[in-house]
Protein backbone atom coordinates (compact mmCIF):
# COMPACT_ATOMS: atom_id res chain seq x y z
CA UNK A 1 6.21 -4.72 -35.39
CA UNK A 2 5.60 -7.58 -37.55
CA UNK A 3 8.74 -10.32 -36.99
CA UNK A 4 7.54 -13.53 -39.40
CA UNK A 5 7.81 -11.34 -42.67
CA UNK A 6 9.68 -9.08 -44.13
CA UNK A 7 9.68 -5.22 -44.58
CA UNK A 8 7.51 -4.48 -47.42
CA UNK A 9 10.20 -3.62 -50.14
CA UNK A 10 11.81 -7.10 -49.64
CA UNK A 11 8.90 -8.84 -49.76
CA UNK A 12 7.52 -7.22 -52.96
CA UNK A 13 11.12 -8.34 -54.80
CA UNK A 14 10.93 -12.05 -52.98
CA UNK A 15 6.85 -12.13 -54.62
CA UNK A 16 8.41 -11.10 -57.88
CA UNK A 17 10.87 -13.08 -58.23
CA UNK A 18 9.02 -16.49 -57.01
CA UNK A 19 6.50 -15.62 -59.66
CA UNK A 20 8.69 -15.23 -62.48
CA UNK A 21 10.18 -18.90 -60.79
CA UNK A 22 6.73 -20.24 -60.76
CA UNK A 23 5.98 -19.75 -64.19
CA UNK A 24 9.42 -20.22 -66.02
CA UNK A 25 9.73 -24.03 -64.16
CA UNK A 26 5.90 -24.94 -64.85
CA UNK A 27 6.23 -24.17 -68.13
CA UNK A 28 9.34 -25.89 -68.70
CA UNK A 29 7.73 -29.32 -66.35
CA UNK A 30 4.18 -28.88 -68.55
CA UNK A 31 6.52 -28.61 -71.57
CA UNK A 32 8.28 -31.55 -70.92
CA UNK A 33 4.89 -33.76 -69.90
CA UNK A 34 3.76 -32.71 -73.38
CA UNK A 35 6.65 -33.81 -75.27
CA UNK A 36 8.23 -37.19 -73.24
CA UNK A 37 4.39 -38.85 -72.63
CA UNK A 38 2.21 -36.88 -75.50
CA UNK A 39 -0.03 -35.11 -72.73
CA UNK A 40 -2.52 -33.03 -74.14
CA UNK A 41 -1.62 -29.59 -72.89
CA UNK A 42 -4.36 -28.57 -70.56
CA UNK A 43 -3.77 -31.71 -69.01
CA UNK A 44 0.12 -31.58 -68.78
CA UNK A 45 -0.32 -27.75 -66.56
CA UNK A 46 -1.96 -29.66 -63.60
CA UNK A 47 1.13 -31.86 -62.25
CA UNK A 48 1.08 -34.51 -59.52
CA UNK A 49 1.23 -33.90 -55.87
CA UNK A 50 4.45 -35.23 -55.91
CA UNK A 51 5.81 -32.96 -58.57
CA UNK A 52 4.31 -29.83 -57.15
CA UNK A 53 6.21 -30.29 -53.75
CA UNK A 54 9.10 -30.76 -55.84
CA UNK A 55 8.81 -27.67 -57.62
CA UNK A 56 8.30 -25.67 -54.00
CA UNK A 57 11.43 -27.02 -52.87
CA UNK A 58 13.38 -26.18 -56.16
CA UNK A 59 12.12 -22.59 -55.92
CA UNK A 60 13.00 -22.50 -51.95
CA UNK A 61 15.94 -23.56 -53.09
CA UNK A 62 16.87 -20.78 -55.63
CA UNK A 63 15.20 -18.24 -53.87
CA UNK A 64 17.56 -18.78 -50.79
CA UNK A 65 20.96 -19.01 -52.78
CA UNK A 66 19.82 -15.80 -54.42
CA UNK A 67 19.14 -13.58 -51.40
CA UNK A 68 22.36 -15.31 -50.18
CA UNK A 69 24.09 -14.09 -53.27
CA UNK A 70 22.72 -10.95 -52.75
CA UNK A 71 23.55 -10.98 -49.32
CA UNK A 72 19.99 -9.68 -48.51
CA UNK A 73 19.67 -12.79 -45.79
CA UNK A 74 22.32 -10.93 -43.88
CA UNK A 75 20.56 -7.92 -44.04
CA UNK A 76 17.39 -9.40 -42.92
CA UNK A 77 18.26 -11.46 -40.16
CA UNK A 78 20.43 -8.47 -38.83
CA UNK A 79 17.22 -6.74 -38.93
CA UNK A 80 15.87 -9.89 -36.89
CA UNK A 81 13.59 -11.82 -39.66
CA UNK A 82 14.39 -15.19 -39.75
CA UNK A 83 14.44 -17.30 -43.34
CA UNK A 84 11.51 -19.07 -42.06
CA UNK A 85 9.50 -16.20 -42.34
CA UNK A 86 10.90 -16.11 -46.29
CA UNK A 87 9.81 -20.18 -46.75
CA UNK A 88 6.36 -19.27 -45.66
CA UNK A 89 5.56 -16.45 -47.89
CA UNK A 90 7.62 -18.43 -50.69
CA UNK A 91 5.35 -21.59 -50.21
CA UNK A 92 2.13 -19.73 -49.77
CA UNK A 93 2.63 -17.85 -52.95
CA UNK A 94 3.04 -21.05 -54.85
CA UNK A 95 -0.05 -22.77 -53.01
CA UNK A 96 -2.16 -19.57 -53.87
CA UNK A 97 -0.63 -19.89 -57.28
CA UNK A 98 -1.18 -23.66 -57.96
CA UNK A 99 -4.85 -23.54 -56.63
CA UNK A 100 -5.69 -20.85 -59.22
CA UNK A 101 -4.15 -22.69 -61.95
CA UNK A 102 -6.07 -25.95 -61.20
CA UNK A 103 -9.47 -23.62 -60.62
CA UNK A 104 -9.20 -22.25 -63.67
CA UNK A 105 -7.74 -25.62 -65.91
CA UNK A 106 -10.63 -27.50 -63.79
């Protein structure tokens, strides 16, 4: 049995919902680039090493006060997953995520 992630139907919800995360706050940080410093728009996607770690820790964030709110970290860790298991998954997806947006902005 596989301990570091979780069962498949929690981890297809935790994917979705750091996706929909993903896009909604880079569109809203590219958005932003583009209208406070006049950033052409291809330019304003690809954000600064800085800002990208910032956004993975925002999304941590949110993504742990909602499976708190849903009370779904309970369920998990009763099932003995840890939240570390969550992070990783959560921060690879946005890694995976980030590289294919600067492959394909170049």
């Amino acid at each position: 049995m596989n301990r570091i992630l979780p069962p498949r139907p929690f981890l297809d919800a935790i994917l979705v919902r750091v996706l929909v995360l993903w896009l909604v706050l880079h569109a809203a940080t590219s958005f932003g680039a583009t209208m406070m410093t006049g950033t052409p728009l291809p330019q304003s996607l690809i954000p600064s090493a800085g800002s990208t770690l910032f956004l993975i820790a925002v999304i941590v964030l949110v993504i742990r006060l909602e499976l708190g709110r849903r009370s779904e970290i309970v369920f998990l860790s009763n099932l003995g997953h840890s939240f570390r298991g969550i992070v990783l998954v959560v921060v690879a997806e946005c890694l995976v995520l980030e590289a294919g947006l600067r492959a394909a902005i170049g």
